[in-house]
N, C-alpha and C. Protein backbone atom coordinates (compact mmCIF):
# COMPACT_ATOMS: atom_id res chain seq x y z
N UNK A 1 111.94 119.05 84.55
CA UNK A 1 111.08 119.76 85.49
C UNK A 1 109.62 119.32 85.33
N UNK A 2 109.24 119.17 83.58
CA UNK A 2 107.94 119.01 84.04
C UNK A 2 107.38 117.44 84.57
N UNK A 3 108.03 116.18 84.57
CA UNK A 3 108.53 115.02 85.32
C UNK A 3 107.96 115.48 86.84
N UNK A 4 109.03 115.97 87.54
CA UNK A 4 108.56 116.89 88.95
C UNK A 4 107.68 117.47 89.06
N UNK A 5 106.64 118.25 88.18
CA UNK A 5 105.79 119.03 87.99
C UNK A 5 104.63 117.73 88.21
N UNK A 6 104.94 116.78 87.21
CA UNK A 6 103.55 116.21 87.47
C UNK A 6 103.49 115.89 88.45
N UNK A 7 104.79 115.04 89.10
CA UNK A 7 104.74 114.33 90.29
C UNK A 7 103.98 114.68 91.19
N UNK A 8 104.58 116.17 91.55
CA UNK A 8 104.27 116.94 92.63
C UNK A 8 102.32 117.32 92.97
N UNK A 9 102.12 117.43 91.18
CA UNK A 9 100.84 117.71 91.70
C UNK A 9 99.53 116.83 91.74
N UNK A 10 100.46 115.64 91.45
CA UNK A 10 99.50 114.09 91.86
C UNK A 10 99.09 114.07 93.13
N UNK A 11 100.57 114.08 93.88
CA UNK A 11 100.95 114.10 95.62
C UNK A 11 100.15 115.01 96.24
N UNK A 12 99.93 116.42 95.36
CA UNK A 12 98.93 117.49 96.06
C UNK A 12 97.82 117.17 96.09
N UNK A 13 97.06 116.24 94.95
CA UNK A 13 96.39 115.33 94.40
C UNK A 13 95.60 114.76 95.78
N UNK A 14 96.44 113.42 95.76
CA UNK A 14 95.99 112.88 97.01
C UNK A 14 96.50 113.97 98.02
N UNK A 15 97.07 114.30 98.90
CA UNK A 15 97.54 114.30 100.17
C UNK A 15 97.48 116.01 100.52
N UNK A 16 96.98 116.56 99.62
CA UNK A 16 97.34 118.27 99.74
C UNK A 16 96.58 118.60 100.62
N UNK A 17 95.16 118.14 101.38
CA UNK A 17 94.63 118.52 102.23
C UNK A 17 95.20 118.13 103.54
N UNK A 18 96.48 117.76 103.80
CA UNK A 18 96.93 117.20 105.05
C UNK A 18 98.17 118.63 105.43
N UNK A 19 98.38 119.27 103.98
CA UNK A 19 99.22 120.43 104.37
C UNK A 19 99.03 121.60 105.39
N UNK A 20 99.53 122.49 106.15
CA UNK A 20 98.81 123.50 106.75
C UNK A 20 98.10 124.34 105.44
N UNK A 21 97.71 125.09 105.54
CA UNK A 21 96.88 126.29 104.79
C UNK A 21 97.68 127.00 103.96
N UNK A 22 98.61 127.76 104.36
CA UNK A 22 99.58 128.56 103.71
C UNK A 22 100.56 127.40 102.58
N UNK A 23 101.00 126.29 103.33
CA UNK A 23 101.73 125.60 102.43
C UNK A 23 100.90 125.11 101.03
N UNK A 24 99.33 124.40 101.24
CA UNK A 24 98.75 124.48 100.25
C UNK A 24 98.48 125.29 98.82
N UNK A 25 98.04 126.82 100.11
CA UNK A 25 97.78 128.29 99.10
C UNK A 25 99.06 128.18 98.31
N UNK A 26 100.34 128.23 98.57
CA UNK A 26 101.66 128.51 98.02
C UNK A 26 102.26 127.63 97.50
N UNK A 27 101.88 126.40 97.15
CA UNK A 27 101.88 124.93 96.85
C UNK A 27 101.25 125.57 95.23
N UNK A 28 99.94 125.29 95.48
CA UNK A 28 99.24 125.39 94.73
C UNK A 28 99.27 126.90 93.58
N UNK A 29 99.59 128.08 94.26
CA UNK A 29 99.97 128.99 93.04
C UNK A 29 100.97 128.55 92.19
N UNK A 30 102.21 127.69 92.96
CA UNK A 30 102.83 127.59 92.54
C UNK A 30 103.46 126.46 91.20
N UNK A 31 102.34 125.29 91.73
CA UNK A 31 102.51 124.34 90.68
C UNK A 31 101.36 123.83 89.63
N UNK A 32 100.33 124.48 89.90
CA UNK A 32 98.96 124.70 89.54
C UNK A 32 98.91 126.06 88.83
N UNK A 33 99.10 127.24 89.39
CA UNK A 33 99.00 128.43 88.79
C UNK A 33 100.14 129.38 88.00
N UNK A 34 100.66 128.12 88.18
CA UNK A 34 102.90 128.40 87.35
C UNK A 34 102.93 129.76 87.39
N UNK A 35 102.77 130.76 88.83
CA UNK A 35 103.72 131.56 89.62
C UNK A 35 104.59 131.39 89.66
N UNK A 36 105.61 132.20 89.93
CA UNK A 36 106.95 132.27 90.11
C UNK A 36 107.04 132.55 91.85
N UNK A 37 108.33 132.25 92.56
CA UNK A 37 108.27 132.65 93.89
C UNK A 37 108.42 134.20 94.04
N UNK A 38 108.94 134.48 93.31
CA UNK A 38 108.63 136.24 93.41
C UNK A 38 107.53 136.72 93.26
N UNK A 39 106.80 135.98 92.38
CA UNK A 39 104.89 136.60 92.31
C UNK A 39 104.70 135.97 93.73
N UNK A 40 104.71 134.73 94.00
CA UNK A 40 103.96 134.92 94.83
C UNK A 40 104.31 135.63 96.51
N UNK A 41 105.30 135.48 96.57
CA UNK A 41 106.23 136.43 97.32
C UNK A 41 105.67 138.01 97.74
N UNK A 42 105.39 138.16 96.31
CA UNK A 42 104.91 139.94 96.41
C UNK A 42 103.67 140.06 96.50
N UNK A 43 102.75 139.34 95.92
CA UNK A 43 101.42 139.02 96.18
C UNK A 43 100.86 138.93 98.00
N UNK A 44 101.84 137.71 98.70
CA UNK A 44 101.94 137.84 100.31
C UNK A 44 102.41 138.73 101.09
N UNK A 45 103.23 139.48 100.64
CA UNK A 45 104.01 140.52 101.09
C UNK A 45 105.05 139.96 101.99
N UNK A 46 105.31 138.09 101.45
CA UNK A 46 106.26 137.97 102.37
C UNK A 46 107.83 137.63 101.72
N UNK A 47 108.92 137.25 101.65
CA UNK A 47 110.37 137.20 100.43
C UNK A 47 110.08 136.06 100.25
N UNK A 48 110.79 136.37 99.15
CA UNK A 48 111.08 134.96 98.37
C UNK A 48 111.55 133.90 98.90
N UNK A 49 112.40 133.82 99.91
CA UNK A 49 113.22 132.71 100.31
C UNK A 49 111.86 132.34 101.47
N UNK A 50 110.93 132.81 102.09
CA UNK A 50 110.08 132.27 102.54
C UNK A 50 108.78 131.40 101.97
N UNK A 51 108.41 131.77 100.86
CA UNK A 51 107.88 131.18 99.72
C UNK A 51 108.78 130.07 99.46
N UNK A 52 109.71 129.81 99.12
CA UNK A 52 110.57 128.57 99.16
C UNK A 52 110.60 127.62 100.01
N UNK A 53 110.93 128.07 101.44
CA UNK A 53 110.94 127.27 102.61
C UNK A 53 109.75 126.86 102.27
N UNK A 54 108.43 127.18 102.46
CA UNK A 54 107.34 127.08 102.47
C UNK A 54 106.73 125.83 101.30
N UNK A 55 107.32 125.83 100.07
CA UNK A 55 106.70 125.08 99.25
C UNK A 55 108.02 123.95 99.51
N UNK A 56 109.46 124.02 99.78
CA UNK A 56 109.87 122.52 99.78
C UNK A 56 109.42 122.35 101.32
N UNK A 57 108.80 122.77 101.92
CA UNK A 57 108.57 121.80 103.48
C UNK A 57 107.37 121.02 103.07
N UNK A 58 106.69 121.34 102.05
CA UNK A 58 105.36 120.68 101.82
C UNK A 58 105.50 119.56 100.97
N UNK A 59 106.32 120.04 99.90
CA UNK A 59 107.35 118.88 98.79
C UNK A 59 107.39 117.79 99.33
N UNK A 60 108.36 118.12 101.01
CA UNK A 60 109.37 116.87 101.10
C UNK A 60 108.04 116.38 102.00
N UNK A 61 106.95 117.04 102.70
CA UNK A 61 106.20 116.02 103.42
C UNK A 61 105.45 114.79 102.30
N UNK A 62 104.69 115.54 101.37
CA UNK A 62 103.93 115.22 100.24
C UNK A 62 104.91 113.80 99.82
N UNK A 63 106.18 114.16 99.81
CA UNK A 63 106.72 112.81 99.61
C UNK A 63 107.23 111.79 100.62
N UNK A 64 107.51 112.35 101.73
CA UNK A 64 107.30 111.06 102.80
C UNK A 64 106.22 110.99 103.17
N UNK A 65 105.06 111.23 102.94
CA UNK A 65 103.81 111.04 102.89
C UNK A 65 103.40 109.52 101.99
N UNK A 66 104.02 110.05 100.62
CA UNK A 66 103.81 109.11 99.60
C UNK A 66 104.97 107.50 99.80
N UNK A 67 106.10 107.73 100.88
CA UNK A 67 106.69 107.09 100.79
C UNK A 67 106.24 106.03 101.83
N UNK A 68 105.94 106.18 102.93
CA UNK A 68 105.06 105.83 103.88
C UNK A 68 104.06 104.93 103.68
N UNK A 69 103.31 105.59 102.57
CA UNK A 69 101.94 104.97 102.15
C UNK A 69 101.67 104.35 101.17
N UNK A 70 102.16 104.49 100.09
CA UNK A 70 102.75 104.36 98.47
C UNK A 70 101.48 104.34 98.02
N UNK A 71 100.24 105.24 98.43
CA UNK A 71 98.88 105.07 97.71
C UNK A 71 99.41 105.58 96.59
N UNK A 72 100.10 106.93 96.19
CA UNK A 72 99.89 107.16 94.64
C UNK A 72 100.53 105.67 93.75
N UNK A 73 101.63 105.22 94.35
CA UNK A 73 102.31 104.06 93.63
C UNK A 73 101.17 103.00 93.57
N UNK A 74 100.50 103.01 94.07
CA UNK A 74 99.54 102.13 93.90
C UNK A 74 98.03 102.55 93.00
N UNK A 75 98.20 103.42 93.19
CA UNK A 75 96.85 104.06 91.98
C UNK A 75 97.47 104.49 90.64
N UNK A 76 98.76 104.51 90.55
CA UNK A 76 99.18 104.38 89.45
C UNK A 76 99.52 102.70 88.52
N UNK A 77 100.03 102.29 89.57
CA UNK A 77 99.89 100.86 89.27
C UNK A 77 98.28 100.47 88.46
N UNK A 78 97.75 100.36 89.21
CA UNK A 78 95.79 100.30 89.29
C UNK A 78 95.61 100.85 87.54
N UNK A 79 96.25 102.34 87.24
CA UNK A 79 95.34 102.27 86.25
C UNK A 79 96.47 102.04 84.95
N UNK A 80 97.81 101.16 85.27
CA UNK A 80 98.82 100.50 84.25
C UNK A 80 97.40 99.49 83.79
N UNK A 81 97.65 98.27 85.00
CA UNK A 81 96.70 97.32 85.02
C UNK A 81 95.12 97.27 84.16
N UNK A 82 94.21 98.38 84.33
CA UNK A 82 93.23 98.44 84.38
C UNK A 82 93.48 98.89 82.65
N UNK A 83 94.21 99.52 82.11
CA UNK A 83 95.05 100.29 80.84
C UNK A 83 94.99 98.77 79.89
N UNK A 84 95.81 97.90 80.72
CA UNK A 84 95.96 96.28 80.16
C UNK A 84 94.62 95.83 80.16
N UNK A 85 93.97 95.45 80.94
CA UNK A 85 93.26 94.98 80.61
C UNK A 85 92.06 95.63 79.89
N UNK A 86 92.20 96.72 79.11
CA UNK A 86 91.03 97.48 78.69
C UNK A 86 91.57 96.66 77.24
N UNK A 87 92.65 97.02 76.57
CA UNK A 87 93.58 97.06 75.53
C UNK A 87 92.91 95.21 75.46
N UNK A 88 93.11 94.07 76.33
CA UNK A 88 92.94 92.75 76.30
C UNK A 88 91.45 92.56 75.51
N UNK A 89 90.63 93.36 76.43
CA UNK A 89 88.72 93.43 76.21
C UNK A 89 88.81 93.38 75.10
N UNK A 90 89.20 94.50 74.43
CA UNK A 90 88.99 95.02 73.00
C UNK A 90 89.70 94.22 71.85
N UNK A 91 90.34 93.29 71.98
CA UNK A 91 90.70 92.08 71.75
C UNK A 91 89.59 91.34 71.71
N UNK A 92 89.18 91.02 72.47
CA UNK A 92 88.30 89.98 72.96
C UNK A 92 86.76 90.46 72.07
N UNK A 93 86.42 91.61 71.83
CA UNK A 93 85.74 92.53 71.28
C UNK A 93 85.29 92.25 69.52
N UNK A 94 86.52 91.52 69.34
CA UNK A 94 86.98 91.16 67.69
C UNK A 94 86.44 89.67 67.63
N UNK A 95 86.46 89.24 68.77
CA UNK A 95 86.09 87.90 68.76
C UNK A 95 84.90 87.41 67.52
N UNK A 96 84.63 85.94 67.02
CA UNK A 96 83.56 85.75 66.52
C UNK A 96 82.48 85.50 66.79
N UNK A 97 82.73 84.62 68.28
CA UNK A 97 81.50 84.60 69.04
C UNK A 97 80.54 85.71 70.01
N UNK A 98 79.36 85.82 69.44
CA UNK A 98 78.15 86.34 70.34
C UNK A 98 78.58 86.85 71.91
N UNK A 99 79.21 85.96 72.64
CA UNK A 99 78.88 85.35 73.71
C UNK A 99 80.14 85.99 74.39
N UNK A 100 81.36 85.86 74.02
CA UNK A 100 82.61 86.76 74.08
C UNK A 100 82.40 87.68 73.69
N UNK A 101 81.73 88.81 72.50
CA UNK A 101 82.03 90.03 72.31
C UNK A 101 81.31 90.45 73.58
N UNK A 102 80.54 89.98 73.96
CA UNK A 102 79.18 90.38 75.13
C UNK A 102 80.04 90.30 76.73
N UNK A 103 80.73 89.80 76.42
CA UNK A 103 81.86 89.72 77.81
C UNK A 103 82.95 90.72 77.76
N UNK A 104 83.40 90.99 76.70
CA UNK A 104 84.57 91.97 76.43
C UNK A 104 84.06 93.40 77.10
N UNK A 105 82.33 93.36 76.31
CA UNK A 105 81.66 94.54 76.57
C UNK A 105 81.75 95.03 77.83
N UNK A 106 80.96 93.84 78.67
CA UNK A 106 80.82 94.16 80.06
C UNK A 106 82.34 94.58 80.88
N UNK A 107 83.44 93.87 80.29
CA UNK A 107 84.76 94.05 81.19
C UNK A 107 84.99 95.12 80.70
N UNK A 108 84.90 96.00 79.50
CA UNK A 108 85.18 97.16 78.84
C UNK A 108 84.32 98.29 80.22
N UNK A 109 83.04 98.10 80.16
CA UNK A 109 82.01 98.77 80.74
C UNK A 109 82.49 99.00 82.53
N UNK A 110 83.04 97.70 82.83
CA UNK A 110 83.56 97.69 84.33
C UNK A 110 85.21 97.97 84.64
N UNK A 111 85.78 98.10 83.72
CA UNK A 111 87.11 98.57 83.37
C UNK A 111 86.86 100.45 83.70
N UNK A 112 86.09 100.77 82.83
CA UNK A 112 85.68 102.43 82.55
C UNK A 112 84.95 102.75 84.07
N UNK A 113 84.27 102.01 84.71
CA UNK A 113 83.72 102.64 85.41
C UNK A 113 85.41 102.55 86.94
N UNK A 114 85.72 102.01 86.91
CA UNK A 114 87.13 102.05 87.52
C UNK A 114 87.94 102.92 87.80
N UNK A 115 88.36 103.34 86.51
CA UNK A 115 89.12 104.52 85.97
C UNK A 115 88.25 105.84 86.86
N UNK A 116 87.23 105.81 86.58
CA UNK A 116 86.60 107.04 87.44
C UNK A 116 86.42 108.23 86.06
């Protein structure tokens, strides 16, 4: 579950502002504020099985959303990559020459600013 858990709230991540309103609000208690569908259910005053509908209609968009577009697959990719080459710098970091540690630096420095 918590596999799905992250997934889900990467996808909310990017794409959660494309949800209607309610699916967000109930999205978000739910995988963000680890509610249960009965809290939040009783909290809306609306059942449980509507709280459900409600968060897998957003699920399955959030993921043909992602399937469509594959930005998260790709910003995950981005920071495998960016992960490698930080790990390479710092290598390079050990070096003996002046001139290379001073390069490692800067790719270290432009690596980090990447990441965000």
């Amino acid at each position: 579950m918590e596999d799905k858990t992250l997934n889900m709230t990467l996808l909310f991540d990017f794409f959660g502002d494309l949800l209607t309103e309610k699916q967000r609000e109930y999205f978000d208690l739910y995988y963000n504020e680890d509610l249960s569908l009965s809290e939040i259910a009783e909290n809306a005053g609306i059942s449980r099985q509507g709280v459900r509908d409600l968060i897998v209609r957003a699920e399955n968009f959030l993921l043909e959303t992602e399937r469509k577009t594959g930005i998260v697959a790709r910003f995950e990719q981005m920071q495998r990559e960016i992960a490698r080459a930080e790990r390479c710098a710092e290598k390079l970091r050990d070096a003996e020459s002046g001139a290379l540690r001073q390069c490692a630096d800067e790719l270290i420095d432009a690596l980090q600013s990447l990441k965000g």
